[in-house]
Protein backbone atom coordinates (compact mmCIF):
# COMPACT_ATOMS: atom_id res chain seq x y z
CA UNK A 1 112.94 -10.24 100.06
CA UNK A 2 115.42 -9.81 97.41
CA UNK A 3 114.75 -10.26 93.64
CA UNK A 4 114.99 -13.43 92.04
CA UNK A 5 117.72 -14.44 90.00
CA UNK A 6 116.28 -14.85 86.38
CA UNK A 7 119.07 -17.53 84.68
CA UNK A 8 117.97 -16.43 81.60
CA UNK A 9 118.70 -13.66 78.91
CA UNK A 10 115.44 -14.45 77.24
CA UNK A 11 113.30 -11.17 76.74
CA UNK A 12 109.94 -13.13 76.55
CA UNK A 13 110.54 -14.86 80.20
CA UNK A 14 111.43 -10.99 81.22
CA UNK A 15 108.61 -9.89 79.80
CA UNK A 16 106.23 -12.54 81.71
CA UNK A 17 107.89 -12.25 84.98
CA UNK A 18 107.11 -8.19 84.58
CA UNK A 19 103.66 -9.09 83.52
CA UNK A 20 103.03 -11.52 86.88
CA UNK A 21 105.07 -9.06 88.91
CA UNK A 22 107.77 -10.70 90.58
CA UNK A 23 110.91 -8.94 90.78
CA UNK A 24 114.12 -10.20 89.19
CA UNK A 25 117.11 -9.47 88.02
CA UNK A 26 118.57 -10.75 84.88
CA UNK A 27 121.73 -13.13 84.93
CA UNK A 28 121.81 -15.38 81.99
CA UNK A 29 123.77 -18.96 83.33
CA UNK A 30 126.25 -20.16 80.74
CA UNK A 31 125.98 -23.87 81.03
CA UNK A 32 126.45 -26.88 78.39
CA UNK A 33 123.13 -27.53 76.59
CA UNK A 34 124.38 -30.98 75.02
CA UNK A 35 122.05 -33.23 76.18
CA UNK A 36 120.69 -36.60 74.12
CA UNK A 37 117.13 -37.44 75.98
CA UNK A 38 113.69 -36.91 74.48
CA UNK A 39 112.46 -33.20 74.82
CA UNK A 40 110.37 -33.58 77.61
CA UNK A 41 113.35 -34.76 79.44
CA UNK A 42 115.77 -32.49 78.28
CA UNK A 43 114.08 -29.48 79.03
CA UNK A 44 113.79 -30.01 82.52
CA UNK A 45 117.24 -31.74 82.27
CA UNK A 46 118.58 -27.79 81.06
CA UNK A 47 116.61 -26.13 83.17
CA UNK A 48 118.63 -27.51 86.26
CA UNK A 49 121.99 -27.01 85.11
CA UNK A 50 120.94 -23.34 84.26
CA UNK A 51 119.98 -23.14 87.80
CA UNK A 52 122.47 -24.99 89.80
CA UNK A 53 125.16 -22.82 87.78
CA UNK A 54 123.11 -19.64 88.90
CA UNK A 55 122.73 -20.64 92.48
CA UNK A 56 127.20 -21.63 92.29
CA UNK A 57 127.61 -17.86 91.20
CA UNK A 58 124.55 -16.15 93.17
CA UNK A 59 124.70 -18.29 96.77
CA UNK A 60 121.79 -17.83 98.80
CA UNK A 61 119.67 -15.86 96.40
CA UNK A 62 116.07 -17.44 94.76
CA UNK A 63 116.68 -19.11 91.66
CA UNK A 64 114.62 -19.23 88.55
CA UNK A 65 115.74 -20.95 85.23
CA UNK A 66 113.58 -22.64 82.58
CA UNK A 67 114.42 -24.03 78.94
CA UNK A 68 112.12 -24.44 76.31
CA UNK A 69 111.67 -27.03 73.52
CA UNK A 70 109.34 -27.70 70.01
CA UNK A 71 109.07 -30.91 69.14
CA UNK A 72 107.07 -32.63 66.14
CA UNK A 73 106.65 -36.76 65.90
CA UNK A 74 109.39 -37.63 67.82
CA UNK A 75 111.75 -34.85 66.30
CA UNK A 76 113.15 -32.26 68.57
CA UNK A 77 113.30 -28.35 67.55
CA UNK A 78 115.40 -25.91 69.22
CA UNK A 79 116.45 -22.31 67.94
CA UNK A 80 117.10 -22.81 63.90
CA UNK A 81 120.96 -22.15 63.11
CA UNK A 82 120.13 -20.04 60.42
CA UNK A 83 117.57 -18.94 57.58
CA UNK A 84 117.29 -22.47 56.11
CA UNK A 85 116.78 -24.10 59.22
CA UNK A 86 114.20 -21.62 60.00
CA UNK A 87 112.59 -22.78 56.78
CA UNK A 88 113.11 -26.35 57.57
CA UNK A 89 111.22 -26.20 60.65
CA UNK A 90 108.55 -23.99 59.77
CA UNK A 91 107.77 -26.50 56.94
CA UNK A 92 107.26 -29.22 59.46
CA UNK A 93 105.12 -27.56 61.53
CA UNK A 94 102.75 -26.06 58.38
CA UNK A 95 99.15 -28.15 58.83
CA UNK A 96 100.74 -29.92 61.87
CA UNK A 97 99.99 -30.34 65.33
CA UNK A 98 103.37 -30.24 67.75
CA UNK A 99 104.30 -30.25 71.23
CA UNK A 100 106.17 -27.30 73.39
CA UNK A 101 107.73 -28.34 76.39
CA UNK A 102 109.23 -25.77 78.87
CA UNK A 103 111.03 -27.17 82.49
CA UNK A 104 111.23 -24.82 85.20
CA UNK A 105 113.52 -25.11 87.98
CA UNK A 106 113.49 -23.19 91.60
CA UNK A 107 116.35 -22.85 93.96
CA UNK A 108 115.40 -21.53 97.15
CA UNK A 109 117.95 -18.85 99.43
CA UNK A 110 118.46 -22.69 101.26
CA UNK A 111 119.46 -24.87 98.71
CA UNK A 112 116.13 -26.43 98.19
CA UNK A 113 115.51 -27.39 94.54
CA UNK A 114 112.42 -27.93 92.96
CA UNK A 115 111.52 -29.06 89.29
CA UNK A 116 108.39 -29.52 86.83
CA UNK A 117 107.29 -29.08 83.16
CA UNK A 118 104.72 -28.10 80.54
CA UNK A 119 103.63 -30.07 77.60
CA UNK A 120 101.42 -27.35 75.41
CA UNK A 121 99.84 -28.86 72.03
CA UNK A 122 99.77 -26.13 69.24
CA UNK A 123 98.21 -26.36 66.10
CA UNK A 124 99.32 -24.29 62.81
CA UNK A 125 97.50 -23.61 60.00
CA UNK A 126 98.85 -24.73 56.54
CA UNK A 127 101.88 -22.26 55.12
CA UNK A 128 102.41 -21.34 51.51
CA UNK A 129 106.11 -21.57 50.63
CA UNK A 130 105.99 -17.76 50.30
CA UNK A 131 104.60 -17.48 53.63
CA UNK A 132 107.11 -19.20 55.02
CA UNK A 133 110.15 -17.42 53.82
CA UNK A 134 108.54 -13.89 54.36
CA UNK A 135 108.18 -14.79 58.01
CA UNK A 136 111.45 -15.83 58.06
CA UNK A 137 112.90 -12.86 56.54
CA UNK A 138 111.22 -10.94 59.21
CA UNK A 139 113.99 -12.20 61.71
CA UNK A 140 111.55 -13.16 64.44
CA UNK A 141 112.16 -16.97 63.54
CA UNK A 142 115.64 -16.35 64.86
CA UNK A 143 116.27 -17.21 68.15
CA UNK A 144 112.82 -19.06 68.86
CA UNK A 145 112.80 -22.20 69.76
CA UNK A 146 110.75 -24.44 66.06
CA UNK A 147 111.56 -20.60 64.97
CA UNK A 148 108.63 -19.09 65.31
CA UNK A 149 106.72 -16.75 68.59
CA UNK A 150 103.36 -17.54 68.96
CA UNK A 151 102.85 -13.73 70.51
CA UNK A 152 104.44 -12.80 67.29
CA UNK A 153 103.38 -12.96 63.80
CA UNK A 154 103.30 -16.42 63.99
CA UNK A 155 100.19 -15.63 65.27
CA UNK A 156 98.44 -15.48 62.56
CA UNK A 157 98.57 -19.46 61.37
CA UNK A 158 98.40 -20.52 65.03
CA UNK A 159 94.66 -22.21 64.96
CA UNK A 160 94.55 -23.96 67.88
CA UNK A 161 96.17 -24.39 71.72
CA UNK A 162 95.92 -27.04 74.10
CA UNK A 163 97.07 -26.42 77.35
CA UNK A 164 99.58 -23.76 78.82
CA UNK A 165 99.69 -20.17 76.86
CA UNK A 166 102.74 -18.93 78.66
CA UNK A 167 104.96 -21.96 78.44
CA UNK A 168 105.29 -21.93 74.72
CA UNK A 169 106.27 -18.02 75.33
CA UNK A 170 109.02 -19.51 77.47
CA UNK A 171 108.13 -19.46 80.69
CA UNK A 172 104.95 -21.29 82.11
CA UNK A 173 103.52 -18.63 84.78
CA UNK A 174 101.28 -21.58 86.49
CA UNK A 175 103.85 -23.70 87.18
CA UNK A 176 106.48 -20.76 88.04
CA UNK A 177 104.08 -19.38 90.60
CA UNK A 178 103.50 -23.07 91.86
CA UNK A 179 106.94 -24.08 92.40
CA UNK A 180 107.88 -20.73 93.47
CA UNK A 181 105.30 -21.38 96.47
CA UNK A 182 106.30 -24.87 97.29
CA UNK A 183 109.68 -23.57 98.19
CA UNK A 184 108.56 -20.88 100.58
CA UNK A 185 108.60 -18.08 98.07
CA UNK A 186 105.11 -15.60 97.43
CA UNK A 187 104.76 -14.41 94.56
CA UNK A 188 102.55 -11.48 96.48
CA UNK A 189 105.84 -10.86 98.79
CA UNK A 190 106.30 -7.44 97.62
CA UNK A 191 102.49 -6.20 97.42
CA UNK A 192 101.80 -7.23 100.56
CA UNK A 193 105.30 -5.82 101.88
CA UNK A 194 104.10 -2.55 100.62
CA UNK A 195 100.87 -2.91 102.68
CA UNK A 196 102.10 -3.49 105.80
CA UNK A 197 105.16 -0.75 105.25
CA UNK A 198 107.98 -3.83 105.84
């Protein structure tokens, strides 16, 4: 079984696909990422255009693209366009509770297509101004999606989760590993290839 193509340049969904063990290989879709809907629709909404354009260029191959989104009262927050915005954001969130949604989308070798999402609920501790614009001047804000990583230094004002760890990472391993399975794909292929000396 070949390697799935990962329609993402992300280093975090790299990192968690490594970390679960599937293989991959790395071929970031360029698609338009316009789109007006709430988050929770837009995610999954980006996450199948990043796939269908994937499975266009890589035909018969095992698709896997995902797009992540912060969003706080109704207010959607994608990767700040610079240090300001970083600011902006990270003020919103300080002694807030917001949402992360992530969509995943699997394309089988077939042409099967399969969709879901992740709604995590994250809780962050109150920020001094100074706070803020030291983290920010760290660079990690950067290309985060409500600029911050939670596996990050952002860490450390992060008081509470509710529900998926790996989605707000960028890439919800549950749901990967679920979808991956409805479409015929195991996520144990290679181990148990190894075993039997396939």
């Amino acid at each position: 079984m070949e390697p799935i193509i990962l329609a993402s340049g992300s280093p975090r969904r790299c990192e968690l696909l490594k970390m679960a063990g599937i293989p991959f290989e790395v071929f970031p879709a360029d698609v338009d990422e316009t789109c007006d809907l709430p988050a929770p629709e837009t995610v999954v909404e980006l996450s199948r255009r990043k796939a269908r354009a994937s499975a266009q260029s890589h035909p018969g191959r095992w698709i896997l693209a995902a797009d992540t989104l912060v969003s706080i009262r109704g207010e959607t927050l994608g990767k700040p366009h610079g240090e300001d915005d970083a600011v902006r954001m990270l003020r919103r969130l300080s002694a807030n509770v917001h949402q992360v949604y992530t969509g995943v989308t699997v394309i089988s070798p077939s042409g099967d297509e399969l969709t879901g999402s992740e709604c995590t609920d994250v809780t962050f501790e109150a920020m001094t101004e100074r706070e803020i614009r030291a983290y920010v001047s760290t660079g990690e804000p950067m290309d985060k999606a409500g600029a911050y990583a939670i596996q990050g230094r952002a860490a450390m004002w992060i008081t509470g989760i509710r529900g998926c760890y790996t989605s707000v990472i960028g890439l919800p391993l549950p749901l990967t590993r679920r979808l991956l399975e409805q479409a015929g794909y195991s996520v144990f292929a290679w181990t148990e290839a190894k075993e039997t000396g396939k």
